[in-house]
N, C-alpha and C. Protein backbone atom coordinates (compact mmCIF):
# COMPACT_ATOMS: atom_id res chain seq x y z
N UNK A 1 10.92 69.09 -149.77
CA UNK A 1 9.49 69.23 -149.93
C UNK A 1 8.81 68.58 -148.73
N UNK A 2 8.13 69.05 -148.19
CA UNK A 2 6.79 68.71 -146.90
C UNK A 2 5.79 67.43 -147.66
N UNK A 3 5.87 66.63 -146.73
CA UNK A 3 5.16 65.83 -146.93
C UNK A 3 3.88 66.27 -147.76
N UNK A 4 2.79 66.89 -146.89
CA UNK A 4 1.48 66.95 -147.94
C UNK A 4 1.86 67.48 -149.13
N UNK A 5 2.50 68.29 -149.03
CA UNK A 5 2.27 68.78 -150.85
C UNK A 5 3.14 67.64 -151.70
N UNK A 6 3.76 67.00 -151.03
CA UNK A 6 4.18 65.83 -152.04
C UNK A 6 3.60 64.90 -152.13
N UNK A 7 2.82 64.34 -150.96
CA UNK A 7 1.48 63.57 -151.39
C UNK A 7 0.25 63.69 -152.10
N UNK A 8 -0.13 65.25 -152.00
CA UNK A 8 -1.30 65.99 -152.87
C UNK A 8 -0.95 66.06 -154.07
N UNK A 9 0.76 66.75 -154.64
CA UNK A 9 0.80 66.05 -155.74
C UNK A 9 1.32 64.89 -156.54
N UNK A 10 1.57 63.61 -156.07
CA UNK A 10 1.61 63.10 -156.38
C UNK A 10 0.51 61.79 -156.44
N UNK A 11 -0.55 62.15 -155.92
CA UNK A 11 -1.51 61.58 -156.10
C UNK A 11 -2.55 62.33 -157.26
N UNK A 12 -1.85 63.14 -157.46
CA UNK A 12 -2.78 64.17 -158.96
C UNK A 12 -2.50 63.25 -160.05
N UNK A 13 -3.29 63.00 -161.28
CA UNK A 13 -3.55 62.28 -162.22
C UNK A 13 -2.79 62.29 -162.91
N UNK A 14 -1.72 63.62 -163.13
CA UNK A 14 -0.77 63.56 -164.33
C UNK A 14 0.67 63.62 -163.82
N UNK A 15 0.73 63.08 -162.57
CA UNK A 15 2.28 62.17 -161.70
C UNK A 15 2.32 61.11 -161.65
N UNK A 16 2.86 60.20 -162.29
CA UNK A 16 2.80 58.81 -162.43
C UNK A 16 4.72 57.79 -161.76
N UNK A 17 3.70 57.40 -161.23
CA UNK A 17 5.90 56.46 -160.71
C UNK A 17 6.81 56.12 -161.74
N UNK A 18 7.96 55.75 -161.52
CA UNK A 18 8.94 55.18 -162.26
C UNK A 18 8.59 54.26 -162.53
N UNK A 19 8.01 53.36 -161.23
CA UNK A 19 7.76 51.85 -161.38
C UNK A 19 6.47 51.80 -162.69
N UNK A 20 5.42 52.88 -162.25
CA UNK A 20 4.24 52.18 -163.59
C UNK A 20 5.11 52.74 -164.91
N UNK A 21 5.64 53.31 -164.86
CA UNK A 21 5.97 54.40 -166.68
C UNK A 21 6.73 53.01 -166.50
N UNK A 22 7.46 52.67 -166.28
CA UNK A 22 8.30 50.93 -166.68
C UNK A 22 7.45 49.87 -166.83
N UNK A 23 6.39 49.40 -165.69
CA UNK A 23 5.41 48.83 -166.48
C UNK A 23 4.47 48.76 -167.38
N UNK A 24 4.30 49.91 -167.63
CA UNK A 24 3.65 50.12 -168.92
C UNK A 24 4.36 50.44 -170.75
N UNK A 25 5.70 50.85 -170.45
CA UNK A 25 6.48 50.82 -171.73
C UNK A 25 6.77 49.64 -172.33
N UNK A 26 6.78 48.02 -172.02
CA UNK A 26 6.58 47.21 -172.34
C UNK A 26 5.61 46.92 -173.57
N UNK A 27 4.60 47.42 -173.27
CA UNK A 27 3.12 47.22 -173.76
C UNK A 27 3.00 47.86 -174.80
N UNK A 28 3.52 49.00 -174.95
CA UNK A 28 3.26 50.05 -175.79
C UNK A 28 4.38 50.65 -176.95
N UNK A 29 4.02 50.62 -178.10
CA UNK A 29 5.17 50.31 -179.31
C UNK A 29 4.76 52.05 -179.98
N UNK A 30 5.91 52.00 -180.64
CA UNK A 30 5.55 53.44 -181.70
C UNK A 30 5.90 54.92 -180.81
N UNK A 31 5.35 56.16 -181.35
CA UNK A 31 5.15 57.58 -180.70
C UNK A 31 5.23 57.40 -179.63
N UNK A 32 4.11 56.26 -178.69
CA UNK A 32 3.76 57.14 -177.65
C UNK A 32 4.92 55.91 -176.58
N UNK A 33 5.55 55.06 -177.20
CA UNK A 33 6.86 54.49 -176.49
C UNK A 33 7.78 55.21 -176.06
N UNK A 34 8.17 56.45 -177.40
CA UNK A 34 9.36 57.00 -177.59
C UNK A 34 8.93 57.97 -176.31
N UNK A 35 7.68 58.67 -176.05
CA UNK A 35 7.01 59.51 -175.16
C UNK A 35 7.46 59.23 -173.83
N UNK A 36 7.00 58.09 -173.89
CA UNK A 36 7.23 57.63 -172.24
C UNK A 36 8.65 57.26 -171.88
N UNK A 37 9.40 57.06 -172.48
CA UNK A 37 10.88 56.67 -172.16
C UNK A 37 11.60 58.52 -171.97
N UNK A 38 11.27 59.24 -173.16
CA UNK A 38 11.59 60.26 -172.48
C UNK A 38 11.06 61.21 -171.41
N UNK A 39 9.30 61.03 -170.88
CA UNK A 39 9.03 61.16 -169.74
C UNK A 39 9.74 60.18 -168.73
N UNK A 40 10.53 59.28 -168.68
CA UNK A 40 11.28 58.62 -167.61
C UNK A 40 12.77 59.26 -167.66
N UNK A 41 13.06 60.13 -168.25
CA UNK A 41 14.37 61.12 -168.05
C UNK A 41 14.52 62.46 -167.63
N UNK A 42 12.79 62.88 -167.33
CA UNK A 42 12.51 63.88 -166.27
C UNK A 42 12.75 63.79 -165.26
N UNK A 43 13.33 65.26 -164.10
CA UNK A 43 13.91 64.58 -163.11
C UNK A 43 12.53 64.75 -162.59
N UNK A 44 12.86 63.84 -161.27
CA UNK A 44 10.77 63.28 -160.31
C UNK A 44 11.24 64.67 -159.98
N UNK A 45 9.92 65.03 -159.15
CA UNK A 45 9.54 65.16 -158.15
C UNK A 45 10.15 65.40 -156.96
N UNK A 46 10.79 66.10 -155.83
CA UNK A 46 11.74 66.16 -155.01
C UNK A 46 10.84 65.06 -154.23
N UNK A 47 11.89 64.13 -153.18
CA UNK A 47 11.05 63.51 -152.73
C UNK A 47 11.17 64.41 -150.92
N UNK A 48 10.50 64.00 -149.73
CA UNK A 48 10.88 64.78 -148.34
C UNK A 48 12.11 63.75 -148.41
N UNK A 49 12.73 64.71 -147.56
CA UNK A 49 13.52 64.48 -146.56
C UNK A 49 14.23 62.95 -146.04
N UNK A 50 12.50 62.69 -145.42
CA UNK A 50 12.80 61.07 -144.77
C UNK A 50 11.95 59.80 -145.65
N UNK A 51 11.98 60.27 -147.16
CA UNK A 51 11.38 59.25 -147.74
C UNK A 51 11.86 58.22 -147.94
N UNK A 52 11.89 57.03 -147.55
CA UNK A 52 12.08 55.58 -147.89
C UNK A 52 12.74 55.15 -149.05
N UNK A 53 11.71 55.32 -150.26
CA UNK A 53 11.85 54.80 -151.31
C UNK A 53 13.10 55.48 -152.32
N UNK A 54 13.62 53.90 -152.99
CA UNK A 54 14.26 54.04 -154.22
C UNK A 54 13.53 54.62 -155.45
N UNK A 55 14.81 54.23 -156.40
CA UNK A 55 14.28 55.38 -157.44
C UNK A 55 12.77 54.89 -158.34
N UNK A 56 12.35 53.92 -158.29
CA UNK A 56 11.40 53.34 -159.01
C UNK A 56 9.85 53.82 -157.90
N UNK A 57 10.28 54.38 -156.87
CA UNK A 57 9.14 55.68 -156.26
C UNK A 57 8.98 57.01 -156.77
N UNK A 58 10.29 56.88 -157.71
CA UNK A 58 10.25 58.42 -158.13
C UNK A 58 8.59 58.72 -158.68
N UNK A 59 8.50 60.16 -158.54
CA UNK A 59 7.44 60.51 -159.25
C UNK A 59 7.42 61.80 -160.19
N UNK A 60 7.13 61.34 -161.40
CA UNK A 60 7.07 62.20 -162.72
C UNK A 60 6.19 62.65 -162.82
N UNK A 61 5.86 64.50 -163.66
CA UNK A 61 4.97 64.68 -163.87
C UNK A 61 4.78 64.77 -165.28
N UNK A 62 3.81 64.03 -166.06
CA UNK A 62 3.40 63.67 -167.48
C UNK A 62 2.87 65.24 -168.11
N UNK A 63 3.00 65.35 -169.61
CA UNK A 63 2.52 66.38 -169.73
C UNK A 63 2.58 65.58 -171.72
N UNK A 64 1.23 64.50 -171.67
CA UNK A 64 1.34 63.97 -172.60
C UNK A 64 -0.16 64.46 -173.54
N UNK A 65 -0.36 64.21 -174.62
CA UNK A 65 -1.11 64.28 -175.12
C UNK A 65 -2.91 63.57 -175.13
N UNK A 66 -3.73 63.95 -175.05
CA UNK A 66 -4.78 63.06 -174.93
C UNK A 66 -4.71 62.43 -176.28
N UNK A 67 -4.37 62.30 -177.18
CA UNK A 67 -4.08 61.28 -178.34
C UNK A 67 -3.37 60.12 -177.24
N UNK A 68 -2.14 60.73 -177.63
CA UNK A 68 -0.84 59.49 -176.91
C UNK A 68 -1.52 58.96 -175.70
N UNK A 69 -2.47 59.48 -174.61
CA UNK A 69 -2.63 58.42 -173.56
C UNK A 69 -4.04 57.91 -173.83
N UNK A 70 -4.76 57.99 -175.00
CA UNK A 70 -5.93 57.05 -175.49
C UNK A 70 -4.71 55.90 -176.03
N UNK A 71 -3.47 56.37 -177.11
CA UNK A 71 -3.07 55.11 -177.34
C UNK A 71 -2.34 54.04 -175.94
N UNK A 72 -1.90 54.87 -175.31
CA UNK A 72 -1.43 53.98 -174.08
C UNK A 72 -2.39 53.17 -173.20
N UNK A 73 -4.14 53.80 -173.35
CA UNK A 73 -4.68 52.71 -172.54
C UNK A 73 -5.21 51.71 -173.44
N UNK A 74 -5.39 51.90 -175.07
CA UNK A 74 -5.70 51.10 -175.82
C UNK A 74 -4.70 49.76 -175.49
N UNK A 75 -3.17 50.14 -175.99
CA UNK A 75 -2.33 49.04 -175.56
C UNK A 75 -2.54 48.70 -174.52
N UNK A 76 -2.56 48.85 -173.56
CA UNK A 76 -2.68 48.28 -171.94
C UNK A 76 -3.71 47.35 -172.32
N UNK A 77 -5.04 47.51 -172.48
CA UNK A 77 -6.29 46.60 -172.57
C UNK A 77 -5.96 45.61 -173.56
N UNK A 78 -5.06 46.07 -174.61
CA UNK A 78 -4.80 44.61 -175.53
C UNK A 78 -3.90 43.30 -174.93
N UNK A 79 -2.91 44.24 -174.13
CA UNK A 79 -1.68 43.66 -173.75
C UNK A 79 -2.37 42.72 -172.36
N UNK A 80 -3.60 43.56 -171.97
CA UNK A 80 -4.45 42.76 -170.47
C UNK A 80 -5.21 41.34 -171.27
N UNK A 81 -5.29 41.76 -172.52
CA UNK A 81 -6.45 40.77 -172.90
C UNK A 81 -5.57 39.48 -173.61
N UNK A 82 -4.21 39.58 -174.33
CA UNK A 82 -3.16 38.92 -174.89
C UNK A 82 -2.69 38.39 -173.29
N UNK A 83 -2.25 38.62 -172.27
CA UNK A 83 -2.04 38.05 -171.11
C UNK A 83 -2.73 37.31 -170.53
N UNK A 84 -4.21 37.12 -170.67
CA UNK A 84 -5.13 36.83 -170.12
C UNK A 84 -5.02 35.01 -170.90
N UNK A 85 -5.29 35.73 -171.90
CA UNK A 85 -5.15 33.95 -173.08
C UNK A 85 -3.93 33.33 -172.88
N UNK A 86 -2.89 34.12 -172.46
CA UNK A 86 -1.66 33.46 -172.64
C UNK A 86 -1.16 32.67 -171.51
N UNK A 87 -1.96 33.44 -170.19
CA UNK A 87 -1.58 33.30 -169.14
C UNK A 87 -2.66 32.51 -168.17
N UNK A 88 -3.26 32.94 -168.64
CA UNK A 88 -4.99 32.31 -167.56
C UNK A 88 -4.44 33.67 -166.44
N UNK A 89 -5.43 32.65 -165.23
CA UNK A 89 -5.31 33.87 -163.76
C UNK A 89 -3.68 33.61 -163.66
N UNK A 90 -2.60 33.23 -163.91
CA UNK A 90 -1.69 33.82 -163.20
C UNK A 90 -0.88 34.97 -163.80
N UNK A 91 -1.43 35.55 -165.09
CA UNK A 91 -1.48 36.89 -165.72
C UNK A 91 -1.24 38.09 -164.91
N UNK A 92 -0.39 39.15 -165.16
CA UNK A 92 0.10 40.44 -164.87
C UNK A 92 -1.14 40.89 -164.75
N UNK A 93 -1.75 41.50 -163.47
CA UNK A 93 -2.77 42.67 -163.53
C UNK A 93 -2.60 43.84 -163.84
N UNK A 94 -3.17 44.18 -165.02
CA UNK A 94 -2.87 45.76 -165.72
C UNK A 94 -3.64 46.48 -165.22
N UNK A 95 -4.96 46.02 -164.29
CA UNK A 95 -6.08 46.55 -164.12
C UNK A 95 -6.08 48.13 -163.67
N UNK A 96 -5.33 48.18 -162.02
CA UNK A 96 -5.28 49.22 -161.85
C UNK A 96 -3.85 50.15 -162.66
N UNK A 97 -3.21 49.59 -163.26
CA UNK A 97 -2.24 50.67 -164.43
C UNK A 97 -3.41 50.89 -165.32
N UNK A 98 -4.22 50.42 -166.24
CA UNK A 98 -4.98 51.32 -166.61
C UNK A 98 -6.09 51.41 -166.35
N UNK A 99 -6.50 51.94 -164.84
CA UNK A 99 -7.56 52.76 -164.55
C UNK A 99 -6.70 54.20 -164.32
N UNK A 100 -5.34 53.92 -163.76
CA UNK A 100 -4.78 55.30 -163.98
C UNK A 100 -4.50 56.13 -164.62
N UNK A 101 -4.26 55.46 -165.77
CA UNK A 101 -4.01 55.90 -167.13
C UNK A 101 -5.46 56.63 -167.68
N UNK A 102 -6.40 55.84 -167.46
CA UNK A 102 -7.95 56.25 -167.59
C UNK A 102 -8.12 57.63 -166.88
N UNK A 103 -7.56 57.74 -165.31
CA UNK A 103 -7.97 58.85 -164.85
C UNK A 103 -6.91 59.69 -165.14
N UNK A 104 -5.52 59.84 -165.70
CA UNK A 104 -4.61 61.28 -166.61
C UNK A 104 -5.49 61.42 -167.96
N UNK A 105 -6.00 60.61 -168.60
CA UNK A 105 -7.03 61.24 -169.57
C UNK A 105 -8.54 61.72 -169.63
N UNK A 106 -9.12 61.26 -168.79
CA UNK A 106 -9.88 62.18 -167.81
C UNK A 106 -9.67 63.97 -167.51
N UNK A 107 -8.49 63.64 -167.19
CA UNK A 107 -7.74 64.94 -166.20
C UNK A 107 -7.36 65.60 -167.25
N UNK A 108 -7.26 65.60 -168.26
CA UNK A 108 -6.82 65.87 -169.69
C UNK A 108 -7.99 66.79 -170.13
N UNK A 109 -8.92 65.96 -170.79
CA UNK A 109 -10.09 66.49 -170.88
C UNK A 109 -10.87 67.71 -170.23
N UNK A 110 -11.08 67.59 -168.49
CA UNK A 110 -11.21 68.54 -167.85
C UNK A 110 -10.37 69.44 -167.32
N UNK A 111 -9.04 69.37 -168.40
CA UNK A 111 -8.47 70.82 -167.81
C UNK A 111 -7.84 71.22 -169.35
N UNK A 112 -8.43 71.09 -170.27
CA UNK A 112 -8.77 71.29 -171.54
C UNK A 112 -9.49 72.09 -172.29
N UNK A 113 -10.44 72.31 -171.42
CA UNK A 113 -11.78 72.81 -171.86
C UNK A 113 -11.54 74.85 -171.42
C-alpha cells in the first residue's frame, strides 16, 4: 500500500491502533470488551513497504456499534475520573483516547443517516 492512502485511511475515525484498542480494553468490562478484543484479531491494515513500526502500529478498521462506542467512551471518562482521585496529576491521560473515540461516534452518526 502507498503511503497516502494509508495515511488517509488511517487517520479516518473508524481505524484505530493496536496500541489504543489495548489501552482502552482495560477500562471497559462486559459486550463491548468482548467487541474490542475481537476487533484486535482483525488483520490491520497493510502497512507500506518501508514502515517502521511494530505490531502495536497496526491499524484496524472498527465496524462497532454506536451503542457499544457510547459505552466505551462512558468507561473511558469514568476510568479518567477513578485515575484522577487515585492518582492526582501523575494519572494515565485518557484525554486524547477519548476524544477519538468521541470522533468514531461522531463518524457513526454522520454516516448513518
Amino acid at each position: 500500500m502507498d503511503w497516502d492512502t494509508y495515511k488517509e485511511l488511517s487517520h479516518s475515525p473508524d481505524y484505530f491502533t493496536r496500541w489504543a484498542l489495548d489501552k482502552t480494553s482495560p477500562h471497559v468490562t462486559g459486550e463491548p470488551r468482548k467487541r474490542l478484543d475481537r476487533c484486535k484479531l482483525q488483520v490491520p491494515l497493510e502497512k507500506p513497504s518501508d514502515h517502521k513500526g511494530g505490531p502495536e502500529t497496526d491499524v484496524i478498521r472498527l465496524d462497532l456499534s454506536g451503542e457499544c462506542v457510547r459505552s466505551i467512551v462512558a468507561a473511558l471518562v469514568d476510568a479518567r475520573v477513578k485515575l484522577k482521585l487515585e492518582e492526582g496529576s501523575s494519572q494515565t491521560n485518557l484525554g486524547t483516547l477519548i476524544k477519538s473515540w468521541e470522533e468514531y461516534e461522531q463518524w457513526l452518526i454522520n454516516h448513518s443517516v
